[in-house]
N, C-alpha and C. Protein backbone atom coordinates (compact mmCIF):
# COMPACT_ATOMS: atom_id res chain seq x y z
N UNK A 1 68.76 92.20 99.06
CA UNK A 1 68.76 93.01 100.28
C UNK A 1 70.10 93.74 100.40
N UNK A 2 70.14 94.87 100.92
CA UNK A 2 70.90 96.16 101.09
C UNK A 2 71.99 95.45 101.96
N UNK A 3 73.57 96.06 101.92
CA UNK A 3 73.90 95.37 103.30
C UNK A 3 74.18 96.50 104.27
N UNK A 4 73.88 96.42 105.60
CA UNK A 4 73.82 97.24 106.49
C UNK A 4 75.42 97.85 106.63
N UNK A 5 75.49 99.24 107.31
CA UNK A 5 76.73 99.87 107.53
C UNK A 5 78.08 99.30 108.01
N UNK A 6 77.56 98.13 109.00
CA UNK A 6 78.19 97.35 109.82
C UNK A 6 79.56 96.92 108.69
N UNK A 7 78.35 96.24 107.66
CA UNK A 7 78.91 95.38 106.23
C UNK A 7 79.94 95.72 105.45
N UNK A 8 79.07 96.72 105.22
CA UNK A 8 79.71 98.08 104.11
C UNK A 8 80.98 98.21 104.83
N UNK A 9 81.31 98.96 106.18
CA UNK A 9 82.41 99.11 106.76
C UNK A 9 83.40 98.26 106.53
N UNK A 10 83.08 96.89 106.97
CA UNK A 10 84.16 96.75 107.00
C UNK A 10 84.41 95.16 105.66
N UNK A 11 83.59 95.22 104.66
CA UNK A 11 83.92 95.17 102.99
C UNK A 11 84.82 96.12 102.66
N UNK A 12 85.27 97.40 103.03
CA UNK A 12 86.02 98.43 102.55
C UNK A 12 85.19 99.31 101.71
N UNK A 13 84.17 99.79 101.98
CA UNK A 13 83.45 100.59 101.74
C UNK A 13 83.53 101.82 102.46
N UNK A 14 83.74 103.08 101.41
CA UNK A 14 83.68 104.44 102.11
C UNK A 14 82.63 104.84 102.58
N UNK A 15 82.85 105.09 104.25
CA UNK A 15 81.65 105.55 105.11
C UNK A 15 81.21 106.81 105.47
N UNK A 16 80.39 107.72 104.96
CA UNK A 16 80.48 109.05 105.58
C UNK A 16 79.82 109.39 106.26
N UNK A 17 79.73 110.24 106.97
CA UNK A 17 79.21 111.14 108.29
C UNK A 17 78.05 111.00 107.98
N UNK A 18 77.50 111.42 106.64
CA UNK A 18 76.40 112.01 106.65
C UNK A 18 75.43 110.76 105.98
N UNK A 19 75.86 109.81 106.34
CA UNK A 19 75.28 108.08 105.53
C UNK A 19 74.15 108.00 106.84
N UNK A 20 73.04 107.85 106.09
CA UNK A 20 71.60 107.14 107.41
C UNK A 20 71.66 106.45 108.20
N UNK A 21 72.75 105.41 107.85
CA UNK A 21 72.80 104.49 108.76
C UNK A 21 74.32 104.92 109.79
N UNK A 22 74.91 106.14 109.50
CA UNK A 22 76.15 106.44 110.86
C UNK A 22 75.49 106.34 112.15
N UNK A 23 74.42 106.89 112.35
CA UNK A 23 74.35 106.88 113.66
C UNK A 23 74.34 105.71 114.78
N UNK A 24 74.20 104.38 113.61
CA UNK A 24 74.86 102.88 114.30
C UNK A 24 75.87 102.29 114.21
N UNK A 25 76.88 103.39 113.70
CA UNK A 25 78.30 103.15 114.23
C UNK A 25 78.52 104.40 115.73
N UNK A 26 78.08 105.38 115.36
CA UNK A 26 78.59 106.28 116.76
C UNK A 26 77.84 105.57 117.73
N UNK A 27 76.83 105.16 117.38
CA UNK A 27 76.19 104.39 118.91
C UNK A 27 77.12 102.95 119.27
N UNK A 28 77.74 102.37 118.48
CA UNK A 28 78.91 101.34 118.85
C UNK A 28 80.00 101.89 119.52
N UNK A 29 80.64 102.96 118.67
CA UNK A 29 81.78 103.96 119.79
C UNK A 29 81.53 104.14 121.06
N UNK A 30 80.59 104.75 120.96
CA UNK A 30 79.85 105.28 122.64
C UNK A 30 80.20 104.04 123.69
N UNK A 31 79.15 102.98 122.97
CA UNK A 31 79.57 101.85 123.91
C UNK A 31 80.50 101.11 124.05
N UNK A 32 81.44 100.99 122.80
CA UNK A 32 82.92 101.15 123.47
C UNK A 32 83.49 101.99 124.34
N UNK A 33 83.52 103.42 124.31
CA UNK A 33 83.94 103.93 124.95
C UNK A 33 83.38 104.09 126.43
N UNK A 34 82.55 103.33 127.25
CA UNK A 34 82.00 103.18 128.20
C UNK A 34 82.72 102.13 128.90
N UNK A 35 82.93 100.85 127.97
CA UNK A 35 83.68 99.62 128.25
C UNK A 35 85.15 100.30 128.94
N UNK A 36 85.81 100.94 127.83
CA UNK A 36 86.92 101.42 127.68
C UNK A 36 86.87 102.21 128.66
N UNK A 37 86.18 103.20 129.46
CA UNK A 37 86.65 103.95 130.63
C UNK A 37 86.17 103.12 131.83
N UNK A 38 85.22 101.68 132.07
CA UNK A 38 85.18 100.80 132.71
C UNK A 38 86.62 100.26 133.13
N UNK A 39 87.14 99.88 132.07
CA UNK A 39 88.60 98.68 131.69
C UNK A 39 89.71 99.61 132.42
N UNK A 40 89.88 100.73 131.92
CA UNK A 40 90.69 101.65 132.56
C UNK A 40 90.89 102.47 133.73
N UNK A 41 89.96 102.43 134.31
CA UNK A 41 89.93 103.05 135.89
C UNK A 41 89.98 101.93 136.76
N UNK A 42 90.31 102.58 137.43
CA UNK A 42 90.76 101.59 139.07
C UNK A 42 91.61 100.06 138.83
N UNK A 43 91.91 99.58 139.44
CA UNK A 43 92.26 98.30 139.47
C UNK A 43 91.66 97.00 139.01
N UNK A 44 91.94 96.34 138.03
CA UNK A 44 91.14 94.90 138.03
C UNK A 44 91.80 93.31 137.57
N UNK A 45 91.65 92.53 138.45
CA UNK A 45 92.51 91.35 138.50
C UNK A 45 92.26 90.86 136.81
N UNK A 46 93.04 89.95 136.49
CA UNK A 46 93.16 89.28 135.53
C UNK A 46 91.66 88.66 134.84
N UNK A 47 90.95 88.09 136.04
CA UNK A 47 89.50 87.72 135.52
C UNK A 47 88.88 88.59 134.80
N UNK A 48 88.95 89.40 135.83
CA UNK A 48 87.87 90.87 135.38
C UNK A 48 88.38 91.83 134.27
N UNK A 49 89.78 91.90 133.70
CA UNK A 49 90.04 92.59 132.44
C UNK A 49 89.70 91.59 131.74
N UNK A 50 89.64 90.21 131.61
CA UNK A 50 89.10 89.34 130.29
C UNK A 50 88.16 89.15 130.53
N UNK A 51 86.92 89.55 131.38
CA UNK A 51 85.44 89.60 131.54
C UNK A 51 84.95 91.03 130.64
N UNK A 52 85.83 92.15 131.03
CA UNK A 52 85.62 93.17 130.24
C UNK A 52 85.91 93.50 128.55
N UNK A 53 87.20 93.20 128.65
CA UNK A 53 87.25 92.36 127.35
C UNK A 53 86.80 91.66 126.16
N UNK A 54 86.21 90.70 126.58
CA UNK A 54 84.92 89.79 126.30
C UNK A 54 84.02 90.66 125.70
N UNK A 55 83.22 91.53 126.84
CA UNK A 55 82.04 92.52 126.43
C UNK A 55 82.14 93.89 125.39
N UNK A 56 83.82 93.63 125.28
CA UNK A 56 84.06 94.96 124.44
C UNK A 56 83.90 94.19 123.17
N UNK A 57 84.27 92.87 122.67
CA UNK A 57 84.39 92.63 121.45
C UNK A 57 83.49 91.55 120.96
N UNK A 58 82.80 91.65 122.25
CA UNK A 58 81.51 90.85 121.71
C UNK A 58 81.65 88.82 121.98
N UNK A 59 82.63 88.47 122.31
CA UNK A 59 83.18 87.27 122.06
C UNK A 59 84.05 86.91 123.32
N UNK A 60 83.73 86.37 124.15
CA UNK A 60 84.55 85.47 125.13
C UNK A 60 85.72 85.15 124.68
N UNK A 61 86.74 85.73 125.55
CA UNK A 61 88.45 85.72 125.03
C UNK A 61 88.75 84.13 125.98
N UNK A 62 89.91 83.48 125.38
CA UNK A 62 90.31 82.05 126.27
C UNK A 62 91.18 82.73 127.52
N UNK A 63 90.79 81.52 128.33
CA UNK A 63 91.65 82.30 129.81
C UNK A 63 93.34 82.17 129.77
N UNK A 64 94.08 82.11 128.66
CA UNK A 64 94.92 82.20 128.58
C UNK A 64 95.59 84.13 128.03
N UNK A 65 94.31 84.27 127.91
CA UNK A 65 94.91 85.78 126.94
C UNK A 65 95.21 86.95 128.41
N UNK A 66 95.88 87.37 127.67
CA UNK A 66 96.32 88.85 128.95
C UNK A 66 96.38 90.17 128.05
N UNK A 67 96.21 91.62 129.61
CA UNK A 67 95.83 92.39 128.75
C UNK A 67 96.03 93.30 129.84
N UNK A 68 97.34 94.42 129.53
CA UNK A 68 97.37 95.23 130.54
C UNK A 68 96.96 96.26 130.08
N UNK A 69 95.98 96.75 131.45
CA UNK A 69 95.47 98.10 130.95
C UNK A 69 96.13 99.68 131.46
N UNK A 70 96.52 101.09 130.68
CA UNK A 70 94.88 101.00 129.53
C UNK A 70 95.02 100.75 128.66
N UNK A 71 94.17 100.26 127.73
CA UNK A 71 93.92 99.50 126.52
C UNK A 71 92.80 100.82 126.03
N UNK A 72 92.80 101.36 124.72
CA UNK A 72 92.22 101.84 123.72
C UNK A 72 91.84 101.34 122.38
N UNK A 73 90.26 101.60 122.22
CA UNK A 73 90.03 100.99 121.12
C UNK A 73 88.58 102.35 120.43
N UNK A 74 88.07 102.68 119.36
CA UNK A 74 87.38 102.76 118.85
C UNK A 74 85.87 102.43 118.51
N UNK A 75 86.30 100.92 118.51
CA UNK A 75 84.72 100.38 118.70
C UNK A 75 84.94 99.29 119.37
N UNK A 76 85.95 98.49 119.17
CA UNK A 76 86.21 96.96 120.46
C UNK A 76 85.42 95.50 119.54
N UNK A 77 84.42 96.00 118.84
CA UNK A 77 83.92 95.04 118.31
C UNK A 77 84.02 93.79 117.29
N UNK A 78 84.81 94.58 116.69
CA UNK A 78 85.82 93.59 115.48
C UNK A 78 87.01 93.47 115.79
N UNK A 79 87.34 93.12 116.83
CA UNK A 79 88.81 92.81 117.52
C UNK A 79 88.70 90.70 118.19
N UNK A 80 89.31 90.35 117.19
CA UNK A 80 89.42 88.74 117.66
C UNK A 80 90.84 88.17 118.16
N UNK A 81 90.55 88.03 119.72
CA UNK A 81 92.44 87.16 120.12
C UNK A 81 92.47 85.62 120.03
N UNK A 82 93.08 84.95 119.79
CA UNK A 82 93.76 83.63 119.67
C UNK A 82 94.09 83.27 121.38
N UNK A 83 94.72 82.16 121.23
CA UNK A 83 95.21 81.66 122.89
C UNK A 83 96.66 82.23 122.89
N UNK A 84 96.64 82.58 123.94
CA UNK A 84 97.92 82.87 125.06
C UNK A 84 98.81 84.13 123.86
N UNK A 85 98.02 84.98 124.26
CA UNK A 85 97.93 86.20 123.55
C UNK A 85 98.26 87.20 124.59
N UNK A 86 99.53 88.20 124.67
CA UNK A 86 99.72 89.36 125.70
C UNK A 86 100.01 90.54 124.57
N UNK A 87 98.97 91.29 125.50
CA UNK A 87 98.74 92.68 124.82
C UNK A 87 99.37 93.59 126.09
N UNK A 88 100.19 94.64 126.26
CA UNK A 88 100.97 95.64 127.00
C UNK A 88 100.04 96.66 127.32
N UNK A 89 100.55 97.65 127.98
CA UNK A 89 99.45 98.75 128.09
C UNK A 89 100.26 99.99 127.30
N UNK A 90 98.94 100.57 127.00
CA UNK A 90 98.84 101.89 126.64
C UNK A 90 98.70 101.76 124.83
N UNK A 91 97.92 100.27 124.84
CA UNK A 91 97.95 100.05 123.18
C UNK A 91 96.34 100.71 122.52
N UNK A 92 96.60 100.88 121.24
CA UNK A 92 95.48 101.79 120.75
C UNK A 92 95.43 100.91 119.45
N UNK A 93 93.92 100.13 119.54
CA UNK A 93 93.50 99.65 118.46
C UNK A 93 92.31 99.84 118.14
N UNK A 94 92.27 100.80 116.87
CA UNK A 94 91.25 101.38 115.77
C UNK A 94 91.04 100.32 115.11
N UNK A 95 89.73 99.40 115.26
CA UNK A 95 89.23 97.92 114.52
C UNK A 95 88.00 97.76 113.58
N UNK A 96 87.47 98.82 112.88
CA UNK A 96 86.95 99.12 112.59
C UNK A 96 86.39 97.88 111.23
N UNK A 97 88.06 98.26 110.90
CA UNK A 97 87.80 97.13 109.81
C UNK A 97 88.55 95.56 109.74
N UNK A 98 88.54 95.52 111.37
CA UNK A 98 88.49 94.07 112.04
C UNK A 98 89.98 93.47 112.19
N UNK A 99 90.90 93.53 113.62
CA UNK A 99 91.50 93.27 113.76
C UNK A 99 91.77 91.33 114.10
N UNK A 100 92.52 90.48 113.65
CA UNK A 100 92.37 89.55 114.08
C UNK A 100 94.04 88.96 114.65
N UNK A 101 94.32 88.52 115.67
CA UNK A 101 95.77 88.18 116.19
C UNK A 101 95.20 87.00 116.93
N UNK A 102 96.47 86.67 116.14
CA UNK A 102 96.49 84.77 116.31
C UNK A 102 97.19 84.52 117.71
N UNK A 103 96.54 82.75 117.52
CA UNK A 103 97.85 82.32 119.25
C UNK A 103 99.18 82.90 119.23
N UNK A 104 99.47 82.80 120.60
CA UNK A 104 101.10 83.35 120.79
C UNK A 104 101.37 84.97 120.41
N UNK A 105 100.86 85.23 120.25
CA UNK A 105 100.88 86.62 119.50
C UNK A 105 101.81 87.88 120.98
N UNK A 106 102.71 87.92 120.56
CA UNK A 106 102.84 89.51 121.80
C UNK A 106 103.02 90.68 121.26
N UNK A 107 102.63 91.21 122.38
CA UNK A 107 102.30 93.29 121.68
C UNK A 107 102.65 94.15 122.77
N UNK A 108 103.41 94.68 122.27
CA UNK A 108 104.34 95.57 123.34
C UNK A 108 103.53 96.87 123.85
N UNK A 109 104.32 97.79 124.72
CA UNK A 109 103.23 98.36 125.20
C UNK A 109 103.48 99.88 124.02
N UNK A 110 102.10 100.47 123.65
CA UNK A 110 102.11 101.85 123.20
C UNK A 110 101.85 101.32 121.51
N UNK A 111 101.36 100.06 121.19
CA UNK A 111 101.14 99.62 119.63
C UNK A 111 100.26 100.03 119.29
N UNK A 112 100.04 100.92 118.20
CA UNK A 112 98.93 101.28 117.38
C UNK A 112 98.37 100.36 116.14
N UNK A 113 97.55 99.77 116.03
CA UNK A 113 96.61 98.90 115.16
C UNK A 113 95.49 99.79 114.45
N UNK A 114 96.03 100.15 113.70
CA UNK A 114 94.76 101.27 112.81
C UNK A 114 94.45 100.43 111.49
N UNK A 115 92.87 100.36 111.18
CA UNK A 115 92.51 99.42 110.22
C UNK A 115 91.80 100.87 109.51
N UNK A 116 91.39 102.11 109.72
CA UNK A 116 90.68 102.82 109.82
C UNK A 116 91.30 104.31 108.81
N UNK A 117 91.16 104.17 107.91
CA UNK A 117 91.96 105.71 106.57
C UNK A 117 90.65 106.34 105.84
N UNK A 118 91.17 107.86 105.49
CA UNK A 118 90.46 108.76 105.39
C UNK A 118 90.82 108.75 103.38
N UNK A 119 89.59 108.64 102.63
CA UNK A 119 89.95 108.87 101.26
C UNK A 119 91.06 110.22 100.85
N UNK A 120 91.78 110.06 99.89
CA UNK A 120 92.61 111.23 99.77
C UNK A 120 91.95 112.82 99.07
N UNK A 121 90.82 112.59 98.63
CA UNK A 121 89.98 113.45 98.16
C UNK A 121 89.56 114.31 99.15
N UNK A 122 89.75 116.10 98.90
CA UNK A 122 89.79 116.40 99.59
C UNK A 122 87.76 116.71 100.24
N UNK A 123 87.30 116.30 99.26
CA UNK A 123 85.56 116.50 99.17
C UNK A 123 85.04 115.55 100.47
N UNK A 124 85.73 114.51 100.52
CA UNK A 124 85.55 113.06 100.82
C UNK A 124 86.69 113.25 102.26
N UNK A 125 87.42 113.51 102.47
CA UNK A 125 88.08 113.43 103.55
C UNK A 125 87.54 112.82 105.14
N UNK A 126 86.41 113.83 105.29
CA UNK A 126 85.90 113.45 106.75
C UNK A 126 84.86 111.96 106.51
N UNK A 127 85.01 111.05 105.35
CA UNK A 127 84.38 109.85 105.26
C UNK A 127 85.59 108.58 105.74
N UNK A 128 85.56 107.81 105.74
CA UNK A 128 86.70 106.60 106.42
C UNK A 128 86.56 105.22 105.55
N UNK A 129 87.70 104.60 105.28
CA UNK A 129 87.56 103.78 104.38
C UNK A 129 88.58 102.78 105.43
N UNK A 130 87.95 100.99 106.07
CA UNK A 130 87.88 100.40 106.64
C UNK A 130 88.82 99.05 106.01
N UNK A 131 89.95 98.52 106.50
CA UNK A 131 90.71 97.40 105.60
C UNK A 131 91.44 96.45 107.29
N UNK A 132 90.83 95.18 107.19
CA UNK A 132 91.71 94.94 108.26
C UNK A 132 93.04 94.25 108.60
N UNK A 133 93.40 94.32 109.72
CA UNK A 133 94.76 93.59 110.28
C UNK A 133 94.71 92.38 110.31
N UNK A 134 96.08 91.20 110.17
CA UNK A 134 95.86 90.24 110.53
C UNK A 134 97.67 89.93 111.47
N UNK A 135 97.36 89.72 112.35
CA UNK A 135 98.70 89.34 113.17
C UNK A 135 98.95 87.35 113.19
N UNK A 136 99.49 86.99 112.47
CA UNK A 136 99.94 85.61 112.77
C UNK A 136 100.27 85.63 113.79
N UNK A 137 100.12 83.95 113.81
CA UNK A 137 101.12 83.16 115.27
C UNK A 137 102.39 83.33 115.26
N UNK A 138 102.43 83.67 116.77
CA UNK A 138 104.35 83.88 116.97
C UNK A 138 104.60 85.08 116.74
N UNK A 139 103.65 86.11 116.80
CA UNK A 139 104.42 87.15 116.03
C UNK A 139 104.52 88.21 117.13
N UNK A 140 105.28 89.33 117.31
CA UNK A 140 105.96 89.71 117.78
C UNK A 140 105.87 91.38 117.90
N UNK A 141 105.06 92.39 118.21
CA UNK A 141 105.38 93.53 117.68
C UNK A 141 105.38 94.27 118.62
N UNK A 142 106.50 95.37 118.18
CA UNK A 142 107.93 96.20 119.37
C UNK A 142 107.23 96.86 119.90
N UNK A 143 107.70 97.69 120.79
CA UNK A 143 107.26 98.88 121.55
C UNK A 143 106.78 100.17 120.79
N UNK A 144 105.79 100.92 120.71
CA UNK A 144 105.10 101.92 119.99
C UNK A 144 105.25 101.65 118.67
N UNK A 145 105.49 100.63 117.88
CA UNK A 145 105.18 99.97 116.23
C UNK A 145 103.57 100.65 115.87
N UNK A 146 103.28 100.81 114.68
CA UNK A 146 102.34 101.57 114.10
C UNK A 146 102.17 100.20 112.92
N UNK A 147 100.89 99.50 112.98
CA UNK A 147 100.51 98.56 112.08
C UNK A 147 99.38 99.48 111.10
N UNK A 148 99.27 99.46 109.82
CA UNK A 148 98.68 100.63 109.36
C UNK A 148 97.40 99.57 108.30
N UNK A 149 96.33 99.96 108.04
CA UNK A 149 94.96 99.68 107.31
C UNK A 149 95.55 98.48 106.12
N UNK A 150 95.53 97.53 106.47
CA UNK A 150 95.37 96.64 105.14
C UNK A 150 96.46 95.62 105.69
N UNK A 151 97.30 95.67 106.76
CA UNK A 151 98.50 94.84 106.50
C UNK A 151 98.01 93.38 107.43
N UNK A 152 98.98 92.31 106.78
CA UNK A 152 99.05 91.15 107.33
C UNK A 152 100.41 91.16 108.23
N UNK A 153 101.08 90.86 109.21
CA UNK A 153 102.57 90.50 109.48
C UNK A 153 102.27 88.78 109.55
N UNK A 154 103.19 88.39 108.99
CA UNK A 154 103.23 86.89 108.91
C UNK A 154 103.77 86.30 110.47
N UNK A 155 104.03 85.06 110.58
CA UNK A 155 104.23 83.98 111.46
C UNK A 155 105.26 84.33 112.00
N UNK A 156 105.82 83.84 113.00
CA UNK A 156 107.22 84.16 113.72
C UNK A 156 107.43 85.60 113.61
N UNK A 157 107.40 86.38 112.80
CA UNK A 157 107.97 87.52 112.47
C UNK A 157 107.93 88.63 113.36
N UNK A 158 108.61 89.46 113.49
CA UNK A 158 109.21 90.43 114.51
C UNK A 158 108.85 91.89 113.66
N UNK A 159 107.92 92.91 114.50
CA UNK A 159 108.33 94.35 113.96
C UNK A 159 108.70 95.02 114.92
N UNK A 160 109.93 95.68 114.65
CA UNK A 160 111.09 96.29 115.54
C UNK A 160 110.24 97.71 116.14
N UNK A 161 110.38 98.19 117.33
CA UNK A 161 110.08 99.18 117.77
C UNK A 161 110.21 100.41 117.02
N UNK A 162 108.88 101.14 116.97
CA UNK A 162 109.02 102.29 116.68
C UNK A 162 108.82 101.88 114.65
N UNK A 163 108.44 100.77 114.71
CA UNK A 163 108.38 101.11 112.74
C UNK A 163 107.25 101.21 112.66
N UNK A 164 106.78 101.70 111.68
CA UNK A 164 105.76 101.75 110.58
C UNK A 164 105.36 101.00 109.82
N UNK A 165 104.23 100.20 109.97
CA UNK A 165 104.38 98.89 108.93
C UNK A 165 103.20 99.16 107.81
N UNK A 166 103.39 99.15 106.35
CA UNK A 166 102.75 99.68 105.66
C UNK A 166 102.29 98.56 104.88
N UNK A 167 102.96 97.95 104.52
CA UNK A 167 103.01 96.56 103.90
C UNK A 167 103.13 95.35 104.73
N UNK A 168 102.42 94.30 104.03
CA UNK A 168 102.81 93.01 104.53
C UNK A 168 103.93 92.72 105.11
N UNK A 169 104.11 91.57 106.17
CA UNK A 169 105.35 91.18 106.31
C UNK A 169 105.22 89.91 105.87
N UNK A 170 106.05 89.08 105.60
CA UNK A 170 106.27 88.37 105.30
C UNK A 170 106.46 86.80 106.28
N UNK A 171 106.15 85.92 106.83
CA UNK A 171 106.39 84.76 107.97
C UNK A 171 108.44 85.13 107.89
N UNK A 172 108.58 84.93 109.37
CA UNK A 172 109.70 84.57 109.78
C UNK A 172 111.03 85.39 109.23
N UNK A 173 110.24 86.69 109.20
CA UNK A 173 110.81 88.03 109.28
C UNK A 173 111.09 89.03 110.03
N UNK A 174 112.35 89.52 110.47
CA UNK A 174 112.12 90.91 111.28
C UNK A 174 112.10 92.29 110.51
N UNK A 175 111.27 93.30 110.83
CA UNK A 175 110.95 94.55 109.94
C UNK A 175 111.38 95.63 110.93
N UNK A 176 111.50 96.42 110.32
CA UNK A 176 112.23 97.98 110.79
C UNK A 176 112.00 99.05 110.36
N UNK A 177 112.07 100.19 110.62
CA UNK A 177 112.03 101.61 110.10
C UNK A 177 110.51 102.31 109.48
N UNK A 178 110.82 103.21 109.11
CA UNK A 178 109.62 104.14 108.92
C UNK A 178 109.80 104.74 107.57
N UNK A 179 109.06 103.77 106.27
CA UNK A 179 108.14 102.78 106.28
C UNK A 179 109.06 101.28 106.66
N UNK A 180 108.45 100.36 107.49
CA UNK A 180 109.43 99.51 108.09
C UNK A 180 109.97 98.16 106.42
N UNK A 181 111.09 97.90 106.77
CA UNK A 181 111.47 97.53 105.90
C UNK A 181 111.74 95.84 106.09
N UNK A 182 112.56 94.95 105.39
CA UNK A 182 112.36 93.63 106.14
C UNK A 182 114.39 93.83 106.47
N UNK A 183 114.67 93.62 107.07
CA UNK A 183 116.39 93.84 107.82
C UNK A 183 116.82 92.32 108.22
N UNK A 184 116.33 91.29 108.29
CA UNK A 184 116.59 90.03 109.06
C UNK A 184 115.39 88.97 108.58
N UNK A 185 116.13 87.57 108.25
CA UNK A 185 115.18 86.54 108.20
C UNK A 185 115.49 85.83 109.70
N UNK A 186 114.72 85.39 109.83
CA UNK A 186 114.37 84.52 111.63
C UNK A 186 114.29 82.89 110.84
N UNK A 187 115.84 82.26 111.35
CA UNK A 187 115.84 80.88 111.00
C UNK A 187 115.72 80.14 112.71
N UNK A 188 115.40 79.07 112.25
CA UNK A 188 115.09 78.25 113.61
C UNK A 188 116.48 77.65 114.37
């Protein structure tokens, strides 16, 4: 048996526009993006952003997680939080190809999480090729940091505001710059 788009996506399989089965990813966007202008208008206590939450990614978040909005996402669906998890506002996570952040995890406000790249061919361009994030425990990432398609940041580890993270980090590291680099080990 075939595996559905869902699959394909996010195996790292190139997806294009014009594939039979797109129209059950734009119908996932949509309904993210319904969630997402729900989550973001007006006021809503703590319950009710992790009630919304919940429905964006399919999965009941623990009542320890926080989440200031607005919060942006793509599809919301392959996005998994850990316990006592704070996410900032004005963060933008493209999860396409499945974001996952562990306990303890903090995320500053304006972080971009893109799992989501365009082949370099220029034939192929408007198709998307899907690789995901993984944020360890303890980990730490700065104000407007850019986590980019494929990377892990390890445990404890720190990415400094404003980097680019292209590569792995490494546990119990701080990273920097654009492409961010490793500048500091984090001893106990």
């Amino acid at each position: 048996m075939s595996k559905d788009i869902f699959e394909r996506d996010r195996s790292g399989e190139i997806i294009s526009i014009s594939d039979p089965e797109f129209y059950k990813i734009a119908e996932a966007i949509e309904r993210a993006q319904k969630l997402i202008a729900e989550l973001n208008t007006g006021y809503h206590n703590t319950n009710k952003v992790r009630d919304l939450f919940s429905q964006l990614t399919g999965e009941q978040v623990d009542e320890t997680f926080e989440l200031l909005p607005p919060f942006y996402t793509d599809y919301g669906q392959n996005i998994r939080v850990g316990k006592e998890v704070f996410i900032n506002q004005g963060c933008t996570f493209m999860d396409r190809g499945g974001i996952t952040i562990e306990d303890h995890v903090l995320i500053a406000p304006k972080v971009n999480l893109v799992t989501i790249n365009h082949p370099i061919s220029p034939s192929q361009r408007r198709s998307t090729v899907s690789t995901p994030i993984v944020i360890k425990k303890r980990a730490w990432i700065g104000i407007a940091a850019t986590i980019m398609p494929g990377v892990t940041v390890g445990e404890n580890s720190i990415v400094s505001a404003g980097a680019v993270v292209t590569k792995d980090v490494p546990d119990n590291t701080i990273v920097a710059g654009i492409p961010a680099k490793v500048i500091k080990t984090i001893e106990e």
